[in-house]
N, C-alpha and C. Protein backbone atom coordinates (compact mmCIF):
# COMPACT_ATOMS: atom_id res chain seq x y z
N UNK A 1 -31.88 3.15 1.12
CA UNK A 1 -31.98 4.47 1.67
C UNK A 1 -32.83 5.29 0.71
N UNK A 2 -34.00 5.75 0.75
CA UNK A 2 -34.53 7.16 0.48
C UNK A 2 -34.10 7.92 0.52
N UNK A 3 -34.03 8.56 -0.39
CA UNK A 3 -32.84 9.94 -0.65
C UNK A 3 -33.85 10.80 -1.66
N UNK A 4 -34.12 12.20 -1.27
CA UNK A 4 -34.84 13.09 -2.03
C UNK A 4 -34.65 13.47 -3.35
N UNK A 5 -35.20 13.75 -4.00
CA UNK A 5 -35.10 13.90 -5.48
C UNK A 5 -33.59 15.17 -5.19
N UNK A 6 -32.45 15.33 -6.08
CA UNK A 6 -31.58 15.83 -6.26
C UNK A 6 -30.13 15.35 -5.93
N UNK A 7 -28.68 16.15 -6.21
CA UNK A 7 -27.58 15.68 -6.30
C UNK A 7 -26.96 15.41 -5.33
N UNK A 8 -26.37 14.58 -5.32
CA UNK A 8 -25.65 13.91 -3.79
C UNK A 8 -23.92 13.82 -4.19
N UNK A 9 -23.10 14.19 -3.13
CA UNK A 9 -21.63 13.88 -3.54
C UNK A 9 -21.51 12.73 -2.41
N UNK A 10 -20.95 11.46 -3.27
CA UNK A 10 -20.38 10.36 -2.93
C UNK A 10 -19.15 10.65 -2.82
N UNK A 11 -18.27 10.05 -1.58
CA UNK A 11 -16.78 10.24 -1.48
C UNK A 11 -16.19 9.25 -0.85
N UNK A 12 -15.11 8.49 -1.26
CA UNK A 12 -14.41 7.28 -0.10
C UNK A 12 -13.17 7.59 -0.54
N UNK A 13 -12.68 7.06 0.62
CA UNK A 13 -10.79 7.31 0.01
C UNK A 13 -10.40 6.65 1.48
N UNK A 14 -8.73 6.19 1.22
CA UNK A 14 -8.28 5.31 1.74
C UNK A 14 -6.65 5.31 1.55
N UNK A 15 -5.99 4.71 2.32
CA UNK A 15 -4.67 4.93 2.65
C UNK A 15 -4.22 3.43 2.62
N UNK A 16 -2.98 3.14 2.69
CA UNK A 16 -2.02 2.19 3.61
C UNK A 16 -0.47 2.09 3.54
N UNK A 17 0.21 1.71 4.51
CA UNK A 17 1.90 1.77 4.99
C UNK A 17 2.00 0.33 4.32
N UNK A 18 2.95 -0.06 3.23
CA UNK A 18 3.69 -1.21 3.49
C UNK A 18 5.14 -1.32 3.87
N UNK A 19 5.36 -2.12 4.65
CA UNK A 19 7.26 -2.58 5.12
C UNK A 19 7.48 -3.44 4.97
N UNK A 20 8.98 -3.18 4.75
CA UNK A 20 9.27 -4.35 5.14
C UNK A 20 10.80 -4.52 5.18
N UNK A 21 11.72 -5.12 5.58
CA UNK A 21 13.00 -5.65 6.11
C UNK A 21 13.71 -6.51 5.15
N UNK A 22 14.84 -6.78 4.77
CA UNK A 22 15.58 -7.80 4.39
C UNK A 22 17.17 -7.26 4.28
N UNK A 23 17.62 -8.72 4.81
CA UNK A 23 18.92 -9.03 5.41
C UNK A 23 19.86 -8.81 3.73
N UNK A 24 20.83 -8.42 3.63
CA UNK A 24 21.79 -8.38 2.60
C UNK A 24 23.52 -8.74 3.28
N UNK A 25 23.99 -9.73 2.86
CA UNK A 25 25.42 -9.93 2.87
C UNK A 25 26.42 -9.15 2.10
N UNK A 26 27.07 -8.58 2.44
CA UNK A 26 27.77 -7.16 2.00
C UNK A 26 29.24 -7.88 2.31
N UNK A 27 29.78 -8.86 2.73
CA UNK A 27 30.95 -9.47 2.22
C UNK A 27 31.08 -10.68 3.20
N UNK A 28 32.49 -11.23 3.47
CA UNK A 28 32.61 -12.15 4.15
C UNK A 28 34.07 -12.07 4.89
N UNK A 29 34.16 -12.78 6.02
CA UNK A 29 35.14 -12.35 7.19
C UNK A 29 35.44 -14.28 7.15
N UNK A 30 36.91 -13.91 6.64
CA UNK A 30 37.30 -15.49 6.75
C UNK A 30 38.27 -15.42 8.36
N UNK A 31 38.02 -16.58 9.09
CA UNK A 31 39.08 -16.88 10.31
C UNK A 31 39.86 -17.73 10.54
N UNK A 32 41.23 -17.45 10.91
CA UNK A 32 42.31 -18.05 10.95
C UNK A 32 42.69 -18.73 12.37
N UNK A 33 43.33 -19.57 12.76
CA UNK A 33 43.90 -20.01 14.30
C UNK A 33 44.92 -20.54 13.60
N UNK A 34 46.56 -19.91 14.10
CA UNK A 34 48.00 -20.37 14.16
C UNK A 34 47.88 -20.38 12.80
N UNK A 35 47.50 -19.40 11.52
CA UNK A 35 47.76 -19.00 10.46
C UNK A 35 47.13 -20.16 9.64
N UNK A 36 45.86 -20.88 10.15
CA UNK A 36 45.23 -21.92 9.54
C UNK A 36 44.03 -21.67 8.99
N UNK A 37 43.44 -21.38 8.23
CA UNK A 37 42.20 -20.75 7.42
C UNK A 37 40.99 -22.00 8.36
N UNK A 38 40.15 -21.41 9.11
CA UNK A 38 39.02 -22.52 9.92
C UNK A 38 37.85 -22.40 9.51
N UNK A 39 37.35 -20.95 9.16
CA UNK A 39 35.98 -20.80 8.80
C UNK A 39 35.94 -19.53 8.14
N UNK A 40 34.28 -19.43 7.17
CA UNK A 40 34.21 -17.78 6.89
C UNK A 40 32.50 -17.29 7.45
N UNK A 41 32.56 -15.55 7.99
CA UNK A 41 31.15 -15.80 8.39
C UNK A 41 30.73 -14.68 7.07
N UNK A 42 29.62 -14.33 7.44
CA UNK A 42 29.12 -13.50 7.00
C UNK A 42 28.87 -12.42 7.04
N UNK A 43 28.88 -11.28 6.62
CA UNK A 43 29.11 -9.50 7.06
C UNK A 43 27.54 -9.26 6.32
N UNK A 44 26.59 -8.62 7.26
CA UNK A 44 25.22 -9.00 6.59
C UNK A 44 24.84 -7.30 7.14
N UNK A 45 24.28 -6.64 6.27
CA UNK A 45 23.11 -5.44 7.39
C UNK A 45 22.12 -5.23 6.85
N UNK A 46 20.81 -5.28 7.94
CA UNK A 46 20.05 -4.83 7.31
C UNK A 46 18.52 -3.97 7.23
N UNK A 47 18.20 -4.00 6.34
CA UNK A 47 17.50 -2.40 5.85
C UNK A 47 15.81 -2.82 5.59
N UNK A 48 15.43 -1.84 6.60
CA UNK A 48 13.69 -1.63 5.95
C UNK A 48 12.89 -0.89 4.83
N UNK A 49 12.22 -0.71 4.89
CA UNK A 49 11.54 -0.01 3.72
C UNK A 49 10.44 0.29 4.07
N UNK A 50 9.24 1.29 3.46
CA UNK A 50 8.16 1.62 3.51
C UNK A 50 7.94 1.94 2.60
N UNK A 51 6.74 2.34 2.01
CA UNK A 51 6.02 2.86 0.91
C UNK A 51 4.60 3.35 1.60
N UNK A 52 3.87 4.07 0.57
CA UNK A 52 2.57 4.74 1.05
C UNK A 52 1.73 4.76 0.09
N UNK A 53 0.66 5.01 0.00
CA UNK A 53 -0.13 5.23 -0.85
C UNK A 53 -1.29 5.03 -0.69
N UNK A 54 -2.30 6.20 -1.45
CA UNK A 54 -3.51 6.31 -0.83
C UNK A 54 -4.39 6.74 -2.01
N UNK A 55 -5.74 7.05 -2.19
CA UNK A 55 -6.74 7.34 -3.57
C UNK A 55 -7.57 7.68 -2.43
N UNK A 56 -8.58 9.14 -3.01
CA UNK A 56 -9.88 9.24 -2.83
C UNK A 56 -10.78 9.07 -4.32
N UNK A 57 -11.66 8.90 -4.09
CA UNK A 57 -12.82 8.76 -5.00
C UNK A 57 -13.92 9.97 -4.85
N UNK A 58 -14.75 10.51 -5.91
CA UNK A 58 -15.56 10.93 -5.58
C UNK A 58 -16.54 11.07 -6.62
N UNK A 59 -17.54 11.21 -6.62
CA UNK A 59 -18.84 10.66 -7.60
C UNK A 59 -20.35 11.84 -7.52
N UNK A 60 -20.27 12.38 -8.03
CA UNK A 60 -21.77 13.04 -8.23
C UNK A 60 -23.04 12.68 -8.66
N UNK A 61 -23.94 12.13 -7.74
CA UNK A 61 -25.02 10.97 -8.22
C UNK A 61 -26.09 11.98 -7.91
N UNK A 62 -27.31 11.82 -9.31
CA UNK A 62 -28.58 12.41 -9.45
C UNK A 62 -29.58 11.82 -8.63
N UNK A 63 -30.47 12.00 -8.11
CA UNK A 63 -31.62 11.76 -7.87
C UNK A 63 -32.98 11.88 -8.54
N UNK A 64 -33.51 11.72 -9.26
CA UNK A 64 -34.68 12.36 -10.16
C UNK A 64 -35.60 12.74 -9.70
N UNK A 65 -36.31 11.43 -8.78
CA UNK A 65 -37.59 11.52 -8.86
C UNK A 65 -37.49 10.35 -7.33
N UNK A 66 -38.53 10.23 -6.30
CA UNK A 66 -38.21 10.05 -4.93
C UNK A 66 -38.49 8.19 -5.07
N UNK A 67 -38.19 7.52 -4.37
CA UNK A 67 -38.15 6.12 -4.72
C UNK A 67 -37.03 5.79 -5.70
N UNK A 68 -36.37 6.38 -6.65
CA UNK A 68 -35.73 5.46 -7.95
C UNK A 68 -34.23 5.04 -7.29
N UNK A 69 -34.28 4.30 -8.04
CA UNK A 69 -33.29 2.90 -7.20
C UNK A 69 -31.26 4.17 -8.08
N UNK A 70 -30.47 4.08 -7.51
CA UNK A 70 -29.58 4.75 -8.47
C UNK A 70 -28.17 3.68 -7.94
N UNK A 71 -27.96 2.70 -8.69
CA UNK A 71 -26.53 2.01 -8.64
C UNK A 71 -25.45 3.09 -8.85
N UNK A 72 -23.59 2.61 -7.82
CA UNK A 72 -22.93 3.76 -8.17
C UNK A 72 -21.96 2.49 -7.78
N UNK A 73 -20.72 2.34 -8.33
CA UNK A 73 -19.61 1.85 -8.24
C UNK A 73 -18.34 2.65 -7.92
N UNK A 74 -17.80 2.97 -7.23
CA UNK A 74 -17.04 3.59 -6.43
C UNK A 74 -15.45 3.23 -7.20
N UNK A 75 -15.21 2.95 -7.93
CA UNK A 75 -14.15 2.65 -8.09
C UNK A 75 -13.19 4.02 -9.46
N UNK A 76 -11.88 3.73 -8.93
CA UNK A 76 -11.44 4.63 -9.39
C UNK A 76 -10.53 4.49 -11.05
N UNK A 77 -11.21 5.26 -11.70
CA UNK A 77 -10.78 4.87 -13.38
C UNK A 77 -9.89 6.06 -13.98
N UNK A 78 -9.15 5.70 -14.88
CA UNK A 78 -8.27 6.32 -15.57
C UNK A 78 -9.15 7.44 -16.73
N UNK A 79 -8.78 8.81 -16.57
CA UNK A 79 -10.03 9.75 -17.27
C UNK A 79 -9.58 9.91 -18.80
């Protein structure tokens, strides 16, 4: 891209949702027939989650002079 001699604001930014589900056993249910211990099940509930999180970037790039090539890496660094 040709871009005229002077300052340009670069900007990207970006989002995303993660989830997610898992089962937890929270105790156990033993069963009896004619006071005879037969089986135990499981007492389970369970729970989702989300999280969020998102970054913009933004970059102030020179132009000098018309033709000059100007590399820019977009990435976001600790100041």
């Amino acid at each position: 891209m040709n871009l005229m001699p002077g300052e340009y604001l670069l900007f990207t930014e970006f989002s995303f949702v993660h989830t997610y589900s898992q089962t937890e056993v929270v105790g156990y249910t033993d069963h009896y027939i004619n006071g005879m211990f037969q089986y135990s099940s499981a007492n389970t509930v369970n729970n989702s989650y989300s999280t969020g999180a998102g970054a913009s970037i933004q970059r102030v790039v020179t132009v000098s002079k018309p033709g000059e090539k100007v590399e820019v890496k977009l990435k976001k660094t600790r100041q």
